[in-house]
N, C-alpha and C. Protein backbone atom coordinates (compact mmCIF):
# COMPACT_ATOMS: atom_id res chain seq x y z
N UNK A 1 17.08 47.57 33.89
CA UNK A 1 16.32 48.79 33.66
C UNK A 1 16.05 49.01 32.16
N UNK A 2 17.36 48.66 31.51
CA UNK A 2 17.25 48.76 29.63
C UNK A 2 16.02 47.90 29.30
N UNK A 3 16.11 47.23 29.97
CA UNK A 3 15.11 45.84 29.37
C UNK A 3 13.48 45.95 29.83
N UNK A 4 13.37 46.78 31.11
CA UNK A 4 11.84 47.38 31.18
C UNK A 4 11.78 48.48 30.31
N UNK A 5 12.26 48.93 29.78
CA UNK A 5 12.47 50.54 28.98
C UNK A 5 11.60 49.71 27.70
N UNK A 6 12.59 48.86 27.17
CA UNK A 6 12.50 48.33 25.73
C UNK A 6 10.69 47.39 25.93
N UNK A 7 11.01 46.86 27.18
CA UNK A 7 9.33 45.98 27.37
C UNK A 7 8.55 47.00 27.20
N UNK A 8 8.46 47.73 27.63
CA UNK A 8 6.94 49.18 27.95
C UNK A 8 7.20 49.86 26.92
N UNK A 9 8.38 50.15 25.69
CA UNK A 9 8.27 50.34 23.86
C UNK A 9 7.58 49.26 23.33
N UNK A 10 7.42 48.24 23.46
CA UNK A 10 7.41 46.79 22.93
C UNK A 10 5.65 47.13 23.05
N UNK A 11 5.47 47.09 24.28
CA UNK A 11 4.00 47.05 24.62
C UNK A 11 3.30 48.22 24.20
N UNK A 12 3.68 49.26 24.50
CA UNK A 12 2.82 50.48 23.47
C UNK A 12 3.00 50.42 22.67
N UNK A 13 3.78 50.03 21.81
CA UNK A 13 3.85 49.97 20.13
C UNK A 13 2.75 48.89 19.60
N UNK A 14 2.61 47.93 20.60
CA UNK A 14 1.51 46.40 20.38
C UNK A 14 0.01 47.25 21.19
N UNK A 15 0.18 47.50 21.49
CA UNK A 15 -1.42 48.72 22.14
C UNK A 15 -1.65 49.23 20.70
N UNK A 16 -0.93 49.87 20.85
CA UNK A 16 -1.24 51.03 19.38
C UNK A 16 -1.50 50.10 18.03
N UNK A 17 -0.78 49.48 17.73
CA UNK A 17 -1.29 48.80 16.63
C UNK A 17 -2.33 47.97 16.75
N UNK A 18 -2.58 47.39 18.48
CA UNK A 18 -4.28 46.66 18.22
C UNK A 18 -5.41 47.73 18.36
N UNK A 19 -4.74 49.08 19.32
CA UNK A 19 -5.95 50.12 18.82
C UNK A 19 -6.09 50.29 17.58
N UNK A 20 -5.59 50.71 16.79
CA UNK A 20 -5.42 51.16 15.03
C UNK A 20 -6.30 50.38 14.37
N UNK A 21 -5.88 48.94 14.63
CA UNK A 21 -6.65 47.87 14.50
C UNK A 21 -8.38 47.90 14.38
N UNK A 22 -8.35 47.64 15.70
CA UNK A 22 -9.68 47.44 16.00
C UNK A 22 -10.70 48.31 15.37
N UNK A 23 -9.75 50.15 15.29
CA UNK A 23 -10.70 50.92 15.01
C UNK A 23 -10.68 50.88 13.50
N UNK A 24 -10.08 50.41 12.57
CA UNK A 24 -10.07 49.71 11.37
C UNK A 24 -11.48 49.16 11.49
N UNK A 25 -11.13 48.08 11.89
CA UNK A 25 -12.70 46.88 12.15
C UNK A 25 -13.96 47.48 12.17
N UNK A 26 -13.49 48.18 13.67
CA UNK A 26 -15.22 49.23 13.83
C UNK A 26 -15.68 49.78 12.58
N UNK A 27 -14.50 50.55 12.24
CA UNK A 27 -15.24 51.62 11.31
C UNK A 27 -16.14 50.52 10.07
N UNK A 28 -15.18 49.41 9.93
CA UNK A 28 -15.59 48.93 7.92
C UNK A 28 -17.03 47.71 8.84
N UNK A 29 -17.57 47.70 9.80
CA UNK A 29 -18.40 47.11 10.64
C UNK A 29 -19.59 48.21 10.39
N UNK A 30 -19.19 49.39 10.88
CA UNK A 30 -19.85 50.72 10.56
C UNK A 30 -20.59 50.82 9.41
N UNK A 31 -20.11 50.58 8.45
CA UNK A 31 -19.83 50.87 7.02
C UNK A 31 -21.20 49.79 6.51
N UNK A 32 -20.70 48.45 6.81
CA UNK A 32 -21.69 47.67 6.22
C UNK A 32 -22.94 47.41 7.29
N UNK A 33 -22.83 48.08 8.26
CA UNK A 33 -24.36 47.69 8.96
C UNK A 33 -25.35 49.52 8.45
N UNK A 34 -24.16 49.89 8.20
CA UNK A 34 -25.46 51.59 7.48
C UNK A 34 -25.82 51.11 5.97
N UNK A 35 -25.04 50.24 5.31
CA UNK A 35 -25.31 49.48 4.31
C UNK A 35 -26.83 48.92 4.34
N UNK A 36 -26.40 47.62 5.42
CA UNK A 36 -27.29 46.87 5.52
C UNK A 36 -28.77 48.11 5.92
N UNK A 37 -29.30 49.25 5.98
CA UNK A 37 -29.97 49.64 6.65
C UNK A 37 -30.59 50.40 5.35
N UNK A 38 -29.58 50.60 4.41
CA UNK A 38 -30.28 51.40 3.12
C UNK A 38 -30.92 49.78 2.44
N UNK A 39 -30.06 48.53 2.47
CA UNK A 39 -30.85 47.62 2.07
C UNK A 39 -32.09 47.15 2.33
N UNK A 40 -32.26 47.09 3.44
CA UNK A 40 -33.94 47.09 4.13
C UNK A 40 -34.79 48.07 3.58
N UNK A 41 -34.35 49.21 3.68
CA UNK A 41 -35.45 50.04 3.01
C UNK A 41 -35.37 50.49 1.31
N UNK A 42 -34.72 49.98 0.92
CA UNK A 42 -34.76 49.65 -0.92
C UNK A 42 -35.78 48.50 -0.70
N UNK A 43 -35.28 47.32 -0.23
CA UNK A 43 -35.99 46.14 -0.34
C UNK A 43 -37.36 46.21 0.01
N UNK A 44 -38.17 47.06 1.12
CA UNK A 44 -38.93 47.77 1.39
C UNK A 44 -39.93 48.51 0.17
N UNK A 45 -39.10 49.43 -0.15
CA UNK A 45 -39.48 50.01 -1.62
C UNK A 45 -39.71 49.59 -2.59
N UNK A 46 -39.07 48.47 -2.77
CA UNK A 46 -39.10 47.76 -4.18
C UNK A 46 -40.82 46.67 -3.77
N UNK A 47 -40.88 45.95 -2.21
CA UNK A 47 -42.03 45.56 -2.17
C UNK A 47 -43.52 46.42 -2.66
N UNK A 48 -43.19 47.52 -2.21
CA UNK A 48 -44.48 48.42 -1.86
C UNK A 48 -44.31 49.00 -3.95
N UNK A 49 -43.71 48.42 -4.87
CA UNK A 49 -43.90 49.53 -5.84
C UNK A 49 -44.88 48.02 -7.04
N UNK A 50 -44.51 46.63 -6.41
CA UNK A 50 -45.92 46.06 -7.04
C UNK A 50 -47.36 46.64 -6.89
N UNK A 51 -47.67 46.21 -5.45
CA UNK A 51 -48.91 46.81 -4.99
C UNK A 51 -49.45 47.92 -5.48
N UNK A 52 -48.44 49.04 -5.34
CA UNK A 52 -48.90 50.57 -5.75
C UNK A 52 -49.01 50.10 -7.55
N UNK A 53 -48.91 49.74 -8.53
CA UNK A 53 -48.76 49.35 -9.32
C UNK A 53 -49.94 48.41 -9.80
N UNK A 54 -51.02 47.53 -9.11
CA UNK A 54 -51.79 46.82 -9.34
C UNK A 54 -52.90 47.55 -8.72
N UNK A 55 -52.60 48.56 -8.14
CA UNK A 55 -53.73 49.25 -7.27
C UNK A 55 -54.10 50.67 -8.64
N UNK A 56 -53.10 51.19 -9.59
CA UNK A 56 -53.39 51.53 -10.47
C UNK A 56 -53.78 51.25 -11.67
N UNK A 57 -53.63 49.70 -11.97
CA UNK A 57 -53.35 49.28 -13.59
C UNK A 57 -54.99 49.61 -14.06
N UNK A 58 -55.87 49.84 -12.87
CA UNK A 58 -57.17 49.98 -13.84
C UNK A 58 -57.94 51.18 -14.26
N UNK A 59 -57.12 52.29 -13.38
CA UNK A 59 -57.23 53.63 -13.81
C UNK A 59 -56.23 54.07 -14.62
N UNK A 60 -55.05 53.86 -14.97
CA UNK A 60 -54.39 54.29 -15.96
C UNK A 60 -53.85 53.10 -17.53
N UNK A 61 -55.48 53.14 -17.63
CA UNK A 61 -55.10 51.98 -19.23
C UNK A 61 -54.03 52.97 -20.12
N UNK A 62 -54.36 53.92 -20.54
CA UNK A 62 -53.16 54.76 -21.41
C UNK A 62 -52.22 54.89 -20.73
N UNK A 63 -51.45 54.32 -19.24
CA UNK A 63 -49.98 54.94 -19.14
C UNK A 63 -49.13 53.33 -18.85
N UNK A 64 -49.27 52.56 -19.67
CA UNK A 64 -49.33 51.29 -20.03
C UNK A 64 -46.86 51.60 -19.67
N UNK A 65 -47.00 51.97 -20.59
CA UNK A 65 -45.47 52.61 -20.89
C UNK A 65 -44.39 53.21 -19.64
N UNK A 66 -45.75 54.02 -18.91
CA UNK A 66 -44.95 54.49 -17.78
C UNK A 66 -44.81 53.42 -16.75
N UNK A 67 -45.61 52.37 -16.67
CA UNK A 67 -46.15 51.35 -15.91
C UNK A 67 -44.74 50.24 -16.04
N UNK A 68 -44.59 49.67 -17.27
CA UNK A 68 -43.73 49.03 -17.44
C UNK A 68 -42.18 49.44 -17.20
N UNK A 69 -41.98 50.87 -17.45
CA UNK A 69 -40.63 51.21 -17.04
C UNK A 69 -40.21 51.32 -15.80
N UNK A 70 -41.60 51.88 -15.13
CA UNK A 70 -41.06 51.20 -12.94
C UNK A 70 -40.89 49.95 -12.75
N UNK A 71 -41.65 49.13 -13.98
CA UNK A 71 -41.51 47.25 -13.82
C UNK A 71 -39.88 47.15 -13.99
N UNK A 72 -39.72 47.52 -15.21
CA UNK A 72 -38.25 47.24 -15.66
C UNK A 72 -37.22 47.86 -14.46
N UNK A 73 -37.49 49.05 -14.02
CA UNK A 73 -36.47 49.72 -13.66
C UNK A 73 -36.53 48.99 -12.05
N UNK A 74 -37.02 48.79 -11.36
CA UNK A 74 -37.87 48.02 -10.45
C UNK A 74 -36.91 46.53 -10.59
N UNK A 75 -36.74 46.11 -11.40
CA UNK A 75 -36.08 44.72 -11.69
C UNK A 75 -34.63 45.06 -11.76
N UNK A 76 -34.47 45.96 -12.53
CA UNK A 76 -32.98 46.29 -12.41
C UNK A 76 -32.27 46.95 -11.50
N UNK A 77 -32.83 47.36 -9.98
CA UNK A 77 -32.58 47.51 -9.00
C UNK A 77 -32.47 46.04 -7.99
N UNK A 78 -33.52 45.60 -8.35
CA UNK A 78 -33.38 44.44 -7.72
C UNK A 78 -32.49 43.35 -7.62
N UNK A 79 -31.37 43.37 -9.26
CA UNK A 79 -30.79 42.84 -9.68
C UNK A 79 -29.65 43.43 -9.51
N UNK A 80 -29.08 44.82 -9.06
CA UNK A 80 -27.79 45.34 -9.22
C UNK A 80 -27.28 44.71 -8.17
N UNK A 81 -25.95 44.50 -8.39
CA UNK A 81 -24.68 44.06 -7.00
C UNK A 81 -24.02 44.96 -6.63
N UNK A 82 -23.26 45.58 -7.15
CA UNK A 82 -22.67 46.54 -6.62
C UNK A 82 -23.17 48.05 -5.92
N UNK A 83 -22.05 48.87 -5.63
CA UNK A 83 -22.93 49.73 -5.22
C UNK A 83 -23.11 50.89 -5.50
N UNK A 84 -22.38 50.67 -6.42
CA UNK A 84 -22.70 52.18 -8.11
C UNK A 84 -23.48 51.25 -8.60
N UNK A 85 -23.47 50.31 -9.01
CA UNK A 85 -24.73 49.58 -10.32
C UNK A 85 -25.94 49.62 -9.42
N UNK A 86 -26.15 49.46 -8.02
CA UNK A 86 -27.05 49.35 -6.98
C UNK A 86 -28.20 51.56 -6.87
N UNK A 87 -26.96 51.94 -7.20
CA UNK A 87 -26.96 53.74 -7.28
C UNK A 87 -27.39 54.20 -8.43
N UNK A 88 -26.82 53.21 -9.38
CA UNK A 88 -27.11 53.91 -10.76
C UNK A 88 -28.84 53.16 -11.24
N UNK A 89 -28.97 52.09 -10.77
CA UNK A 89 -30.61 51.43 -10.76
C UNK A 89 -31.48 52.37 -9.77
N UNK A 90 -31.33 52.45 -9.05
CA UNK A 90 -32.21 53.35 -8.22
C UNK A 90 -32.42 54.77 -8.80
N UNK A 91 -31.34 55.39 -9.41
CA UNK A 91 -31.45 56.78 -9.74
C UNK A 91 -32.53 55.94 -10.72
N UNK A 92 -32.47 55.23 -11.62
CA UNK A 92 -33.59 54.91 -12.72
C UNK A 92 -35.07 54.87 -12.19
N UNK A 93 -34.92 53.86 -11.01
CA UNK A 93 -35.97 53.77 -10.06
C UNK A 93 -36.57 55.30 -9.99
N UNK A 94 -36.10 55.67 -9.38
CA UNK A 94 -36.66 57.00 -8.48
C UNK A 94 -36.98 58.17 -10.37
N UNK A 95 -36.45 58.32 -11.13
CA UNK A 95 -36.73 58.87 -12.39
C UNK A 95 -38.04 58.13 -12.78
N UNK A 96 -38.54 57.01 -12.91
CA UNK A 96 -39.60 56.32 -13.49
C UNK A 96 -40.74 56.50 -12.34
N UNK A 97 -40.52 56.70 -10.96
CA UNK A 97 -41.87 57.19 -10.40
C UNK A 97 -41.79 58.28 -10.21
N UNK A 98 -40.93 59.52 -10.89
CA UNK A 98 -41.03 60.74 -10.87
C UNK A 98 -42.21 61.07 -11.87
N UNK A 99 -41.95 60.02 -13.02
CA UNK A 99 -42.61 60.21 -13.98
C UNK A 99 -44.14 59.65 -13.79
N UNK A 100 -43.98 59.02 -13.03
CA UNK A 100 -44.85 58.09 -12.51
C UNK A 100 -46.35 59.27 -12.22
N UNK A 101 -45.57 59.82 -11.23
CA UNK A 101 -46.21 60.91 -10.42
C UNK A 101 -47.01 61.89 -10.86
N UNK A 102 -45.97 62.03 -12.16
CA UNK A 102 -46.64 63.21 -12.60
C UNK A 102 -47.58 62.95 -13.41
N UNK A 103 -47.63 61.81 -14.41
CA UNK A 103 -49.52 61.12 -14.56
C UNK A 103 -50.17 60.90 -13.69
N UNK A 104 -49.87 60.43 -12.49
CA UNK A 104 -51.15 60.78 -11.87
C UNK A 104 -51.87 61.16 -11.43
N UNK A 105 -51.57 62.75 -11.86
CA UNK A 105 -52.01 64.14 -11.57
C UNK A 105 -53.21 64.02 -12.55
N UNK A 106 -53.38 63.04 -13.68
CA UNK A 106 -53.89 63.55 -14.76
C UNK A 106 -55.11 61.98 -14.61
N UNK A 107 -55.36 61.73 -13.64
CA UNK A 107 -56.56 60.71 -12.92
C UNK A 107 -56.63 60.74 -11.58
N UNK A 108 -57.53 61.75 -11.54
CA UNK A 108 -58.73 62.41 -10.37
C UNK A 108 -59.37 61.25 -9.09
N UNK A 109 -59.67 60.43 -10.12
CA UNK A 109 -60.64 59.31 -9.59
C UNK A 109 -59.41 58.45 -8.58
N UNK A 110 -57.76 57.87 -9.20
CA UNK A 110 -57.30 57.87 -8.52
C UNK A 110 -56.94 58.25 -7.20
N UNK A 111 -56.47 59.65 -7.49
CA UNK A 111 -55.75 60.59 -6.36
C UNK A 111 -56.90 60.83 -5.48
N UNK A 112 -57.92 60.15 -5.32
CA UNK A 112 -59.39 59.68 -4.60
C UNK A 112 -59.11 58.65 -3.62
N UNK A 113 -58.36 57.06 -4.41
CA UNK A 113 -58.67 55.77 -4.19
C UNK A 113 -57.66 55.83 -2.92
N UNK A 114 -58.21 55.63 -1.59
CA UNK A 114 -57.65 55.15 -0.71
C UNK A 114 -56.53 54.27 -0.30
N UNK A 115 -56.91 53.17 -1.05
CA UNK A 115 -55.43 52.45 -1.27
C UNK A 115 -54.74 52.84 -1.79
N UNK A 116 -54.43 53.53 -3.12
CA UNK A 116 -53.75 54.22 -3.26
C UNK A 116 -53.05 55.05 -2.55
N UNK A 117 -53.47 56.07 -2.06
CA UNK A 117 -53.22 57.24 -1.14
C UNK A 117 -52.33 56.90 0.18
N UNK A 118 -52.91 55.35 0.16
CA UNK A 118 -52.25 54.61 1.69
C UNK A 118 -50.56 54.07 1.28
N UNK A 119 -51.21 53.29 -0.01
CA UNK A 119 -49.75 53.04 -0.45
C UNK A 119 -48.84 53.85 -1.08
N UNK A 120 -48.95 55.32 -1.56
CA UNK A 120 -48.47 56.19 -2.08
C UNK A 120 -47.74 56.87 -0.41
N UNK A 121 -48.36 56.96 0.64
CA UNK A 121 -47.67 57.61 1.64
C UNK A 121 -46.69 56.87 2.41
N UNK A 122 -46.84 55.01 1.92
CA UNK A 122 -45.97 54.01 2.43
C UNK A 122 -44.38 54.44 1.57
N UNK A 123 -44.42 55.05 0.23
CA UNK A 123 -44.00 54.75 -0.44
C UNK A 123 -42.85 56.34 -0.30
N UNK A 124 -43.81 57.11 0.15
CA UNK A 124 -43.28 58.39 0.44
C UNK A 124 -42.09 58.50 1.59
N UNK A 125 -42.72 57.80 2.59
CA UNK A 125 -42.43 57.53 3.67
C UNK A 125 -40.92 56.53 3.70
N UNK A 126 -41.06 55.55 3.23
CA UNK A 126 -39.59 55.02 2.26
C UNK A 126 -38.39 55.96 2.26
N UNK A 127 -39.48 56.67 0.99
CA UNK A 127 -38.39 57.19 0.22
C UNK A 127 -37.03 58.41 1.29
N UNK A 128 -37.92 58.89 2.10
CA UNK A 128 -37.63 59.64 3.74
C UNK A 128 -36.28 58.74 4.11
N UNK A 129 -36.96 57.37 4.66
CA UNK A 129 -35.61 56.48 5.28
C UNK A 129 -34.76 56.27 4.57
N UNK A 130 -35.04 55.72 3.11
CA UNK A 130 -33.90 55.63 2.29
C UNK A 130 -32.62 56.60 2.14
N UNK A 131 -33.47 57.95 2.21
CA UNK A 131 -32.69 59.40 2.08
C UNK A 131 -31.98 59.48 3.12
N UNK A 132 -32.19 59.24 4.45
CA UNK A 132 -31.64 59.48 6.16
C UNK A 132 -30.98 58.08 5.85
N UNK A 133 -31.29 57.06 5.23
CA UNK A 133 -30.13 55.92 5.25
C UNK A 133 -28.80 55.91 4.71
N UNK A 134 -29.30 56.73 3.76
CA UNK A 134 -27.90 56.70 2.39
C UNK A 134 -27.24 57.87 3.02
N UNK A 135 -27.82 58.67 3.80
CA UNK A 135 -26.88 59.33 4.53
C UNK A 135 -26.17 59.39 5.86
N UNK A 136 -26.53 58.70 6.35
CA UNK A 136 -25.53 57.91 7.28
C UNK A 136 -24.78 57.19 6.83
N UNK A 137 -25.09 55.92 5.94
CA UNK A 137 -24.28 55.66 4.89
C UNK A 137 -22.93 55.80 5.09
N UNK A 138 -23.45 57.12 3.89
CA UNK A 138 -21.99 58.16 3.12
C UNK A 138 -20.94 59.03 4.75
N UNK A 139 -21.92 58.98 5.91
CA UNK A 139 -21.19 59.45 6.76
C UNK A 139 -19.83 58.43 7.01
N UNK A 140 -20.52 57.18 7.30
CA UNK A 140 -19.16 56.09 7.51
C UNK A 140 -18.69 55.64 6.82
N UNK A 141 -19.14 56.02 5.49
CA UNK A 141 -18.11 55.82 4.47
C UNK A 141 -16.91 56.87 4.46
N UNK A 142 -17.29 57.90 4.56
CA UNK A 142 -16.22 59.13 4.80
C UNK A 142 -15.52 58.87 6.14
N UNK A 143 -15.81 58.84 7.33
CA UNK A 143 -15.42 58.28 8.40
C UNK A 143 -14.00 57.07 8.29
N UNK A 144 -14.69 56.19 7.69
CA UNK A 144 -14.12 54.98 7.24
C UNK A 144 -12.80 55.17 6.11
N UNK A 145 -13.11 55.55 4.99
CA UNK A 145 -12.20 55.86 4.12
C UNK A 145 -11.01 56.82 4.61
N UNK A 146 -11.15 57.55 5.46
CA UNK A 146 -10.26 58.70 5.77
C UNK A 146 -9.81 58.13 6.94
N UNK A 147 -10.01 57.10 7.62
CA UNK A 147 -9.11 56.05 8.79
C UNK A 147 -7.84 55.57 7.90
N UNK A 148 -8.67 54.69 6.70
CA UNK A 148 -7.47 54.54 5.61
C UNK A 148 -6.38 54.58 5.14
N UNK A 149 -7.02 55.77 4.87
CA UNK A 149 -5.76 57.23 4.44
C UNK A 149 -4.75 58.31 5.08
N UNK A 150 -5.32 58.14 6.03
CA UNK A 150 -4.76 58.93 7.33
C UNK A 150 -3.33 58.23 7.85
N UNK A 151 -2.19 59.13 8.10
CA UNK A 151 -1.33 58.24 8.90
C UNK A 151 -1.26 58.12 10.02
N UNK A 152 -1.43 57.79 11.29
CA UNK A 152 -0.50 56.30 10.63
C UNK A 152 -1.25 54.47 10.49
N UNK A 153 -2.93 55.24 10.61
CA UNK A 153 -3.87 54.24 10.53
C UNK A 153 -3.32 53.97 8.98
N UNK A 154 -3.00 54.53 7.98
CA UNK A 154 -3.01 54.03 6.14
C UNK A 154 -2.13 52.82 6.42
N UNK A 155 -1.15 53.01 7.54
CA UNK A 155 -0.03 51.80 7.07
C UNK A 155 -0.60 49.99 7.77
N UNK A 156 -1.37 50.64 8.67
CA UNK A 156 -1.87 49.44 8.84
C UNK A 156 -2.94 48.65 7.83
N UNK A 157 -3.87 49.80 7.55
CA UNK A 157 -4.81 49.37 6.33
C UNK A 157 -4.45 48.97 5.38
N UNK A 158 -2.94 49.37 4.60
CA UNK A 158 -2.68 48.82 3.44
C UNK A 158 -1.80 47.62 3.88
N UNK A 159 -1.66 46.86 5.05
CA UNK A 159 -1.31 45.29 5.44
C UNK A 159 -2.21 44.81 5.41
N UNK A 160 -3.51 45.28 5.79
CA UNK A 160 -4.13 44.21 6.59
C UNK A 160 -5.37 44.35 5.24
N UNK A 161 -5.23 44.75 4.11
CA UNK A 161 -5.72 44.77 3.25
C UNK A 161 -7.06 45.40 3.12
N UNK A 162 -7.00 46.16 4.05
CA UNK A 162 -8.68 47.72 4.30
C UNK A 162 -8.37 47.99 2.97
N UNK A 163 -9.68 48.30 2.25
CA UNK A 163 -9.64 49.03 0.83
C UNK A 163 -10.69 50.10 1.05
N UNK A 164 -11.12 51.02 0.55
CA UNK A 164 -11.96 52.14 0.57
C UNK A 164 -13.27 51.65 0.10
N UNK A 165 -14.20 51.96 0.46
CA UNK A 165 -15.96 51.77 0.40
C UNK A 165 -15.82 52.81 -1.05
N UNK A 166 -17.32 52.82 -1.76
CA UNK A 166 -17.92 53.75 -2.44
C UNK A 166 -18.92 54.19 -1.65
N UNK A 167 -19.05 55.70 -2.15
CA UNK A 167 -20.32 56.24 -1.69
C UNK A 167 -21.22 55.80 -2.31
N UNK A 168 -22.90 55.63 -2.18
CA UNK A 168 -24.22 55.71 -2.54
C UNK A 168 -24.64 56.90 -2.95
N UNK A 169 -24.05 57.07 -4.18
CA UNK A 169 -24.39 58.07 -4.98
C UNK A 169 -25.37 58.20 -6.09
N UNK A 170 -26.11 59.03 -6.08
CA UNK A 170 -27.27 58.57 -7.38
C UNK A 170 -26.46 59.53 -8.88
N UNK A 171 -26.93 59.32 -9.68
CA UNK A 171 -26.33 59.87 -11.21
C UNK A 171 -26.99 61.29 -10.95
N UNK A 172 -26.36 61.99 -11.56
CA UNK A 172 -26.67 63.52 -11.21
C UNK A 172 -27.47 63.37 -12.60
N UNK A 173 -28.71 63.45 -13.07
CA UNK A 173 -29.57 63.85 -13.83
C UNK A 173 -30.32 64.93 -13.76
N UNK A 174 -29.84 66.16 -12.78
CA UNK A 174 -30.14 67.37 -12.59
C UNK A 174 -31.40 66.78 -11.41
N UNK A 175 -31.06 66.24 -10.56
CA UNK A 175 -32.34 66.18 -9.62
C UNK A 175 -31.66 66.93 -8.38
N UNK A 176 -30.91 67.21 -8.48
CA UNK A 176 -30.45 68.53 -7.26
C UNK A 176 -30.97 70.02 -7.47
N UNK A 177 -31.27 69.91 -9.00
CA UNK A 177 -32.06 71.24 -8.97
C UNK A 177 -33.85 71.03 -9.47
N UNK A 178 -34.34 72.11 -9.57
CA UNK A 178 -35.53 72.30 -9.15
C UNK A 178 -36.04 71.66 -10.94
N UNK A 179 -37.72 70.77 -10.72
CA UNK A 179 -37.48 69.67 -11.91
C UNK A 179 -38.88 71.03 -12.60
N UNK A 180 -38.19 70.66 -13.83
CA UNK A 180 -39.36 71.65 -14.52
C UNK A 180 -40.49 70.61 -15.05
N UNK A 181 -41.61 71.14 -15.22
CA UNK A 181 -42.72 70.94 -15.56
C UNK A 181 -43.65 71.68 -15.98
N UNK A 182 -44.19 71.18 -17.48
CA UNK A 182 -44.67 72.01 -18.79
C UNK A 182 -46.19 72.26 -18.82
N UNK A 183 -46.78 73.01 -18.97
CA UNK A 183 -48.12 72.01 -19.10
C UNK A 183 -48.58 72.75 -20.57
């Protein structure tokens, strides 16, 4: 009788630790397929910001400057690995067609050109998924990280060598509040 007692401890204790387990797995599975989903639509974005870009170079000869810093910033997104250096390029990104934007308030004939307009709403439209991506994201990252930490899932995570995600955070350059503009 001692010895079924101790078998059926034996076996829920081995349940429980392959549940704990598994849901370890799920979650950091979680984690990098909401990843993989903000990557598609960066990679997405970053296609559509040549085009939009050659579809302007002949109406804005004077914004030569603003042109090249979506090039640059554009490259250095493309190039980040991590996923603060990946956060902190994009906040650049998204600052250089803020700026972007707001010259081309100041060519008419543009904010006309069809292609434009087509690829400006591709681009809009992006920027939408990217936003609903990075936030799901940050959901299973929170999800995930707090499996972690939690007992008595932490003691398995710190064996089996689970480490905590970063969030997809952009640099707070005051774009949470409302952006002024001078004229």
């Amino acid at each position: 009788m001692a010895l079924i007692i101790v078998l059926a401890v034996i076996a829920f204790l081995v349940f429980f630790i392959m549940s704990i387990y598994n849901s370890l797995i799920r979650l950091r599975n979680q984690v990098k397929n909401a990843w993989s989903q903000i990557d598609v639509q960066l990679k997405r974005r970053h296609d559509l910001i040549p085009n939009l870009l050659e579809t302007v170079k002949g109406y804005m000869v004077h914004e030569r400057e603003t042109l090249q810093n979506i090039t640059n910033a554009r490259a250095q997104a493309m190039s980040a690995a991590s996923i603060q250096d990946k956060a902190k390029a994009e906040g650049q990104l998204t600052d250089a067609m803020t700026k972007f934007n707001i010259a081309v308030e100041n060519y008419p004939d543009l904010k006309a050109n069809q292609n434009f307009l087509a690829l400006q709403e591709e681009l809009s439209s992006t920027e939408n998924k990217i936003s609903f991506s990075r936030q799901n994201y940050n959901d299973q990252v929170l999800y995930y990280n707090n499996k972690i930490e939690m007992f008595p899932s932490n003691i398995l995570a710190g064996m089996f060598n689970f480490t905590k995600e970063a969030f997809f955070e952009l640099e707070d350059k005051g774009e949470r509040g409302v952006p002024k503009i001078s004229f």
